[in-house]
N, C-alpha and C. Protein backbone atom coordinates (compact mmCIF):
# COMPACT_ATOMS: atom_id res chain seq x y z
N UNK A 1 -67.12 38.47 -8.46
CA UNK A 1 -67.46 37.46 -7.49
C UNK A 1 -67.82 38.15 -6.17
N UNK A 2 -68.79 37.53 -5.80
CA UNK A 2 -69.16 38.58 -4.31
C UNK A 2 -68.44 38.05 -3.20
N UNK A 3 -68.08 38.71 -2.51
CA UNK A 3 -67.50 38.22 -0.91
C UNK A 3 -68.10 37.69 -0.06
N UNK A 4 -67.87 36.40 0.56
CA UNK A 4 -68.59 36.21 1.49
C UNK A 4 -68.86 36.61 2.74
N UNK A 5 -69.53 36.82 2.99
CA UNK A 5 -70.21 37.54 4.52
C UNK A 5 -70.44 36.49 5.59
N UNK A 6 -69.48 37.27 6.75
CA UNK A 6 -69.39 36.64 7.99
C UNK A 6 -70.37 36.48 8.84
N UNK A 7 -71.06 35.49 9.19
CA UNK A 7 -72.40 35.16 9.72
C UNK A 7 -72.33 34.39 11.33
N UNK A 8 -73.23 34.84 12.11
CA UNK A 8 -73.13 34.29 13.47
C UNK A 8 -75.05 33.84 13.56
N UNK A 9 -75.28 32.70 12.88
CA UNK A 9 -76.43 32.07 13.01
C UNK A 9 -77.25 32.92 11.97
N UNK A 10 -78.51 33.70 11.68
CA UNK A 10 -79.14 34.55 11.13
C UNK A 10 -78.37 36.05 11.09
N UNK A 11 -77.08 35.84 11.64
CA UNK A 11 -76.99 37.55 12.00
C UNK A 11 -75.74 37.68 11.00
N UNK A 12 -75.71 38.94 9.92
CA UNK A 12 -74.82 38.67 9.46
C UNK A 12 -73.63 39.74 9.58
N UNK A 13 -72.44 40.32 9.76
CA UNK A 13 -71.63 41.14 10.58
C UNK A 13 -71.67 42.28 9.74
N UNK A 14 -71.87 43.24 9.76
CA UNK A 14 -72.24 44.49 9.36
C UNK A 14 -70.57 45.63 9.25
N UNK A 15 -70.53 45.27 10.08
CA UNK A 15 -69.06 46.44 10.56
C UNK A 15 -68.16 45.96 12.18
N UNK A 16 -66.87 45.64 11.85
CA UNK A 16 -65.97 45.49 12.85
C UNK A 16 -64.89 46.57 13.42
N UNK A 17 -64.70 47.29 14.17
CA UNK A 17 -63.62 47.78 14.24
C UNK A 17 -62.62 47.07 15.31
N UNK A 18 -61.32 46.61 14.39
CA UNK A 18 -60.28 46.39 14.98
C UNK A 18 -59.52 46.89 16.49
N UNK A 19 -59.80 47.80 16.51
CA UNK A 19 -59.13 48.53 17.29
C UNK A 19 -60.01 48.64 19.23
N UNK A 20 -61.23 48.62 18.79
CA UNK A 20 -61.73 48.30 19.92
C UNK A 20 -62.67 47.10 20.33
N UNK A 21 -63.00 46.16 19.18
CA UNK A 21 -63.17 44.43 18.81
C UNK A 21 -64.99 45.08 18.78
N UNK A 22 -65.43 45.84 18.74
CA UNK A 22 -66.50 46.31 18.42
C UNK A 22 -67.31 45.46 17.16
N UNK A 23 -68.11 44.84 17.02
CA UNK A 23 -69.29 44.35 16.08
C UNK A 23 -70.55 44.80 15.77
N UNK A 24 -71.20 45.00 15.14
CA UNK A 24 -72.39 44.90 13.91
C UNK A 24 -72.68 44.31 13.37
N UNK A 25 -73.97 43.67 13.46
CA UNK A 25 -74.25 42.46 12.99
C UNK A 25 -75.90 43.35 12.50
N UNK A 26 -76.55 42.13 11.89
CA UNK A 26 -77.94 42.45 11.19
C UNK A 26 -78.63 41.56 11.15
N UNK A 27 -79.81 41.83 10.91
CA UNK A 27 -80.82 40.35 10.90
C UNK A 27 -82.14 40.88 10.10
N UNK A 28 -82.58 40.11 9.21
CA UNK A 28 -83.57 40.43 8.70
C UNK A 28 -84.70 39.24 8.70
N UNK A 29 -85.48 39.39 8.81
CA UNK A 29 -86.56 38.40 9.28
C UNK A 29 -87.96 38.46 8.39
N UNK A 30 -87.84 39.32 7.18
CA UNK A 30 -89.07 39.47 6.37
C UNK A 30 -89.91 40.59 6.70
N UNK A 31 -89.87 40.82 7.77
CA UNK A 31 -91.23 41.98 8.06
C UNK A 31 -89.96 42.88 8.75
N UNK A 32 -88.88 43.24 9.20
CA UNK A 32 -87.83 44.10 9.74
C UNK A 32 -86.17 43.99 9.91
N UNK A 33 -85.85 44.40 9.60
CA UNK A 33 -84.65 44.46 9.93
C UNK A 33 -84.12 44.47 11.47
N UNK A 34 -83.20 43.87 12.38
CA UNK A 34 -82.84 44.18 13.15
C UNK A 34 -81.19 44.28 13.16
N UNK A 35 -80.97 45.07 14.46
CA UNK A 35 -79.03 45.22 14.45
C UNK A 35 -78.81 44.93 15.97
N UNK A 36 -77.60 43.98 16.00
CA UNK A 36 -76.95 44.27 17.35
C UNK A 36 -76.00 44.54 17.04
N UNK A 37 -75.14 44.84 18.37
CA UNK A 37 -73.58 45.70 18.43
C UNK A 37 -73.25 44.54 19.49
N UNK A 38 -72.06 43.68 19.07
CA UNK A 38 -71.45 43.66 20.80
C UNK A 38 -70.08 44.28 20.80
N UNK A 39 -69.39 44.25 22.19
CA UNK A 39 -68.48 44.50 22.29
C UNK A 39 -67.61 43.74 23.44
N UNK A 40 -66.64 43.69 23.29
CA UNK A 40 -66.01 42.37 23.49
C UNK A 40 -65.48 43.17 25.66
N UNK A 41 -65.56 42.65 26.01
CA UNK A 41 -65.27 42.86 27.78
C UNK A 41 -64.63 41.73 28.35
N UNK A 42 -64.33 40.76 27.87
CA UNK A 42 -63.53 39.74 28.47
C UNK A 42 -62.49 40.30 29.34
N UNK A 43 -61.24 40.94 28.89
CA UNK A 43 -60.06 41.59 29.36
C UNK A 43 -60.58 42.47 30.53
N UNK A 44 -61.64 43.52 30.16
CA UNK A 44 -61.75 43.90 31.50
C UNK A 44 -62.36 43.57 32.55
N UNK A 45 -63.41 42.51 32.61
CA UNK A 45 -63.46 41.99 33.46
C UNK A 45 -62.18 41.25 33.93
N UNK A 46 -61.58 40.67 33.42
CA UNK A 46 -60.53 39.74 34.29
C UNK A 46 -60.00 40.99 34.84
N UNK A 47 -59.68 42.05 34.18
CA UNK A 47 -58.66 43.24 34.86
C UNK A 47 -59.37 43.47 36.03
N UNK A 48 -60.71 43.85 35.80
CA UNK A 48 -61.40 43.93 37.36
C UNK A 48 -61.23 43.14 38.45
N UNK A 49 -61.41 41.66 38.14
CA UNK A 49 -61.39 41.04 39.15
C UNK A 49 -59.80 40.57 39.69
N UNK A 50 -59.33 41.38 38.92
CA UNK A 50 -57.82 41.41 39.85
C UNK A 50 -57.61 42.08 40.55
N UNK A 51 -57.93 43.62 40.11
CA UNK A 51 -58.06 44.59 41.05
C UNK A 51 -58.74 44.39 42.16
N UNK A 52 -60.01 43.61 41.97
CA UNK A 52 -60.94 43.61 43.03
C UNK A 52 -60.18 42.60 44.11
N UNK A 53 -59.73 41.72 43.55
CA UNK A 53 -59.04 40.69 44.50
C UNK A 53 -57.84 41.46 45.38
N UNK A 54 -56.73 42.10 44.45
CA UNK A 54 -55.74 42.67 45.52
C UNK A 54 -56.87 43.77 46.43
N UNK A 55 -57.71 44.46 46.19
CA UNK A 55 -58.12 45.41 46.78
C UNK A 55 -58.30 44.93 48.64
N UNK A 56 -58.30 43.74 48.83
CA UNK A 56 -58.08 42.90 50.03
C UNK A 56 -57.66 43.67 51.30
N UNK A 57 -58.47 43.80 52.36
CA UNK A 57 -57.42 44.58 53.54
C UNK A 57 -57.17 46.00 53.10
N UNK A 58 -57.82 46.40 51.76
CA UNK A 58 -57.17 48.20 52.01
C UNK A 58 -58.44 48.92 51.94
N UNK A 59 -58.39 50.31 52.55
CA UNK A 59 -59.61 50.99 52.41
C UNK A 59 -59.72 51.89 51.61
N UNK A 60 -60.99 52.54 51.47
CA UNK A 60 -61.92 53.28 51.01
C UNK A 60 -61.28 54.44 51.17
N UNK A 61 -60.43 55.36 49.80
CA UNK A 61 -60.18 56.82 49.97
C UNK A 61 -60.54 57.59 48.60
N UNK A 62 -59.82 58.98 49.11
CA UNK A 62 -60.67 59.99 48.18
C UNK A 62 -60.20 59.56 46.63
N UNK A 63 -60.72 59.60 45.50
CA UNK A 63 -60.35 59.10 44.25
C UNK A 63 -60.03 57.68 44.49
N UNK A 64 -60.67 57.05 44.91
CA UNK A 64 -60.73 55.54 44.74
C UNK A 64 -61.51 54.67 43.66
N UNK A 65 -60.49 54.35 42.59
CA UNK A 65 -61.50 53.57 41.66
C UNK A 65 -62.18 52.24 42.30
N UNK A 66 -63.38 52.38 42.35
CA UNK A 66 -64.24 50.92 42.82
C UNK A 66 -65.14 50.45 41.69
N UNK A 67 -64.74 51.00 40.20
CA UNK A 67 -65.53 50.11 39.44
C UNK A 67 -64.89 50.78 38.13
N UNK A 68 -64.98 49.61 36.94
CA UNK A 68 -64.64 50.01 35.79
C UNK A 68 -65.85 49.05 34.43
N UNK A 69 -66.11 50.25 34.06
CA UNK A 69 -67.81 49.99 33.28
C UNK A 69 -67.27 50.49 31.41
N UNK A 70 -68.14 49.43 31.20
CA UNK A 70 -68.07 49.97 29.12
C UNK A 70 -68.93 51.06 29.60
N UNK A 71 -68.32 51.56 28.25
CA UNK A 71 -69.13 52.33 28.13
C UNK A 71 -70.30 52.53 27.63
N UNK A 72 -70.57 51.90 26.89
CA UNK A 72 -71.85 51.25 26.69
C UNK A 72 -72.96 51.03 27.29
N UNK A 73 -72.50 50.28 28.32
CA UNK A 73 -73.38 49.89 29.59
C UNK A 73 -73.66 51.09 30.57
N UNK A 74 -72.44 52.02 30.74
CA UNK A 74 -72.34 52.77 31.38
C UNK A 74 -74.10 53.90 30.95
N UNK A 75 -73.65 54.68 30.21
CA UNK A 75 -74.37 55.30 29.01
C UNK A 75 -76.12 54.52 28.68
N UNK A 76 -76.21 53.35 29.12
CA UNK A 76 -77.45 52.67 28.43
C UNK A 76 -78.16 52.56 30.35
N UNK A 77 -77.47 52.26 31.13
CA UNK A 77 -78.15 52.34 32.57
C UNK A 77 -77.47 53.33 33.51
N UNK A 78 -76.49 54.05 33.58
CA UNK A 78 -75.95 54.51 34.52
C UNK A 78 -76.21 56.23 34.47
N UNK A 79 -76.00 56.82 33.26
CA UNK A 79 -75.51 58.20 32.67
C UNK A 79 -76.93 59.20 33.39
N UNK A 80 -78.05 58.67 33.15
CA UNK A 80 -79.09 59.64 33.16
C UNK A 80 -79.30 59.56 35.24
N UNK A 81 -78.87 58.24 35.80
CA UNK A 81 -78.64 58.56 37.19
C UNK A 81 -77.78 59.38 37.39
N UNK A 82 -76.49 59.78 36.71
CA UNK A 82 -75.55 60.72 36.80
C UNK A 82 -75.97 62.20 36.62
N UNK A 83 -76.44 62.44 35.70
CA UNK A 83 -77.04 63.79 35.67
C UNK A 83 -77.86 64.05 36.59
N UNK A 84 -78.92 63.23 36.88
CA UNK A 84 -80.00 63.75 37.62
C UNK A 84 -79.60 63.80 39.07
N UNK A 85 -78.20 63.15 39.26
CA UNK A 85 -77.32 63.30 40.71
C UNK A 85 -78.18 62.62 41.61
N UNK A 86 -78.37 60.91 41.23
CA UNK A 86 -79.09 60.01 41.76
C UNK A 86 -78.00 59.33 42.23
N UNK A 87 -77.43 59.64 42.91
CA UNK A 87 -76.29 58.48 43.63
C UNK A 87 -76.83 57.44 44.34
N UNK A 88 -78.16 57.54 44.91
CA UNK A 88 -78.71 56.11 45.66
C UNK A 88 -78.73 54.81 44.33
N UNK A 89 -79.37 55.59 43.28
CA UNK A 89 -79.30 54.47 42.40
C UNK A 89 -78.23 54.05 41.81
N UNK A 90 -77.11 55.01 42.03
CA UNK A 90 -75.68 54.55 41.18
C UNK A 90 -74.91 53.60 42.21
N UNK A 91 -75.32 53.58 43.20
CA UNK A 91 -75.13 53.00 44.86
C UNK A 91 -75.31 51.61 44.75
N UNK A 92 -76.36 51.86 44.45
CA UNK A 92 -77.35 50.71 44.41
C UNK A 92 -77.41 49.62 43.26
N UNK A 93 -77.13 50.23 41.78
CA UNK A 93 -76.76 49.44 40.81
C UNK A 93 -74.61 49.04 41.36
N UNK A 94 -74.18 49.89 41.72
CA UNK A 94 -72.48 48.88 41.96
C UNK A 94 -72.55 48.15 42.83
N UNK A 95 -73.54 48.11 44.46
CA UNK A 95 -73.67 46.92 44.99
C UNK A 95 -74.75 45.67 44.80
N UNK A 96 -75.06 45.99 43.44
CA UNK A 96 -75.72 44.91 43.12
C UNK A 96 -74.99 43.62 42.56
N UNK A 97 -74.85 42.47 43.06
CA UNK A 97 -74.36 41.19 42.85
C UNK A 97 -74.08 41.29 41.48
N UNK A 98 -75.25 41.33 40.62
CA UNK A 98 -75.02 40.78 39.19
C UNK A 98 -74.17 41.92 38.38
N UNK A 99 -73.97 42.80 39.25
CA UNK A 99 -72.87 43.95 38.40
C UNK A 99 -71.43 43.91 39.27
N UNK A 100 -71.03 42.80 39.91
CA UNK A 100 -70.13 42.78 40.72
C UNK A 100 -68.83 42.29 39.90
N UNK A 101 -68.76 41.75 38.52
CA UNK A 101 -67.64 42.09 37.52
C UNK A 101 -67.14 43.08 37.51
N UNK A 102 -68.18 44.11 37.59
CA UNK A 102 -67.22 45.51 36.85
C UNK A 102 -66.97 46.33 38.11
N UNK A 103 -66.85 45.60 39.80
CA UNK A 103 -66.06 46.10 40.78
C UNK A 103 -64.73 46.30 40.86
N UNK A 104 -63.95 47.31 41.13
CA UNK A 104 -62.47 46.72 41.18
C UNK A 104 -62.13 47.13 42.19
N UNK A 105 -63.32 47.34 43.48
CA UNK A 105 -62.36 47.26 45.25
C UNK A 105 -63.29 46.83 45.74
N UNK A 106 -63.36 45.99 46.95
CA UNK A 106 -64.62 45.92 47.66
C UNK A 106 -64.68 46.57 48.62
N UNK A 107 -66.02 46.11 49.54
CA UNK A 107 -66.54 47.31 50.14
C UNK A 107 -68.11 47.28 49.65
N UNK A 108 -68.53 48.04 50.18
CA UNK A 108 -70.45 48.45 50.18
C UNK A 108 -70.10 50.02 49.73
N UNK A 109 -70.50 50.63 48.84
CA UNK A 109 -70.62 51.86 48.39
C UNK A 109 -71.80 52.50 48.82
């Protein structure tokens, strides 16, 4: 008897790992195959925006965490500004609004 396979609309789950809520999913559409991955960030955002909230009234010192990023995300927009020692753009992507989840002090960087 075959197993049934866990499906999220056309996509059907490929590989889970437990341990870090990681997904694989697939899609086939006749002319290609496609894959997504998600990965689950709920927890750290809320963790962020706690941090970010007490961060209230205190300042800016040396080893100060002001952001906590998947890695994923990190790696897919951030990594190759890192090497090339583009800090305006790494500047510039943490004070950007729509990346203001994964702040955890405020402040203007």
């Amino acid at each position: 008897m075959k197993k049934e396979q866990l499906k999220d609309g056309q996509w059907e789950l490929m590989a889970h790992d437990p341990q870090t809520g990681r997904t694989v999913w697939c899609c086939c559409d006749g002319s290609a195959t496609h894959f997504r991955t998600d990965y689950p960030v709920e927890t750290l955002i809320e963790e962020n925006t706690v941090s970010f909230n007490d961060s209230q009234g205190h300042r800016f010192r040396d080893g100060q965490r002001i952001a906590s990023i998947p890695l994923n995300l990190f790696y897919e927009q951030l990594h190759e500004a890192q090497i090339q020692g583009d800090q305006h753009f790494i500047s510039r992507w943490l004070n950007d609004a729509e990346h203001r989840k994964f702040r955890t002090f405020r402040g203007h960087v």
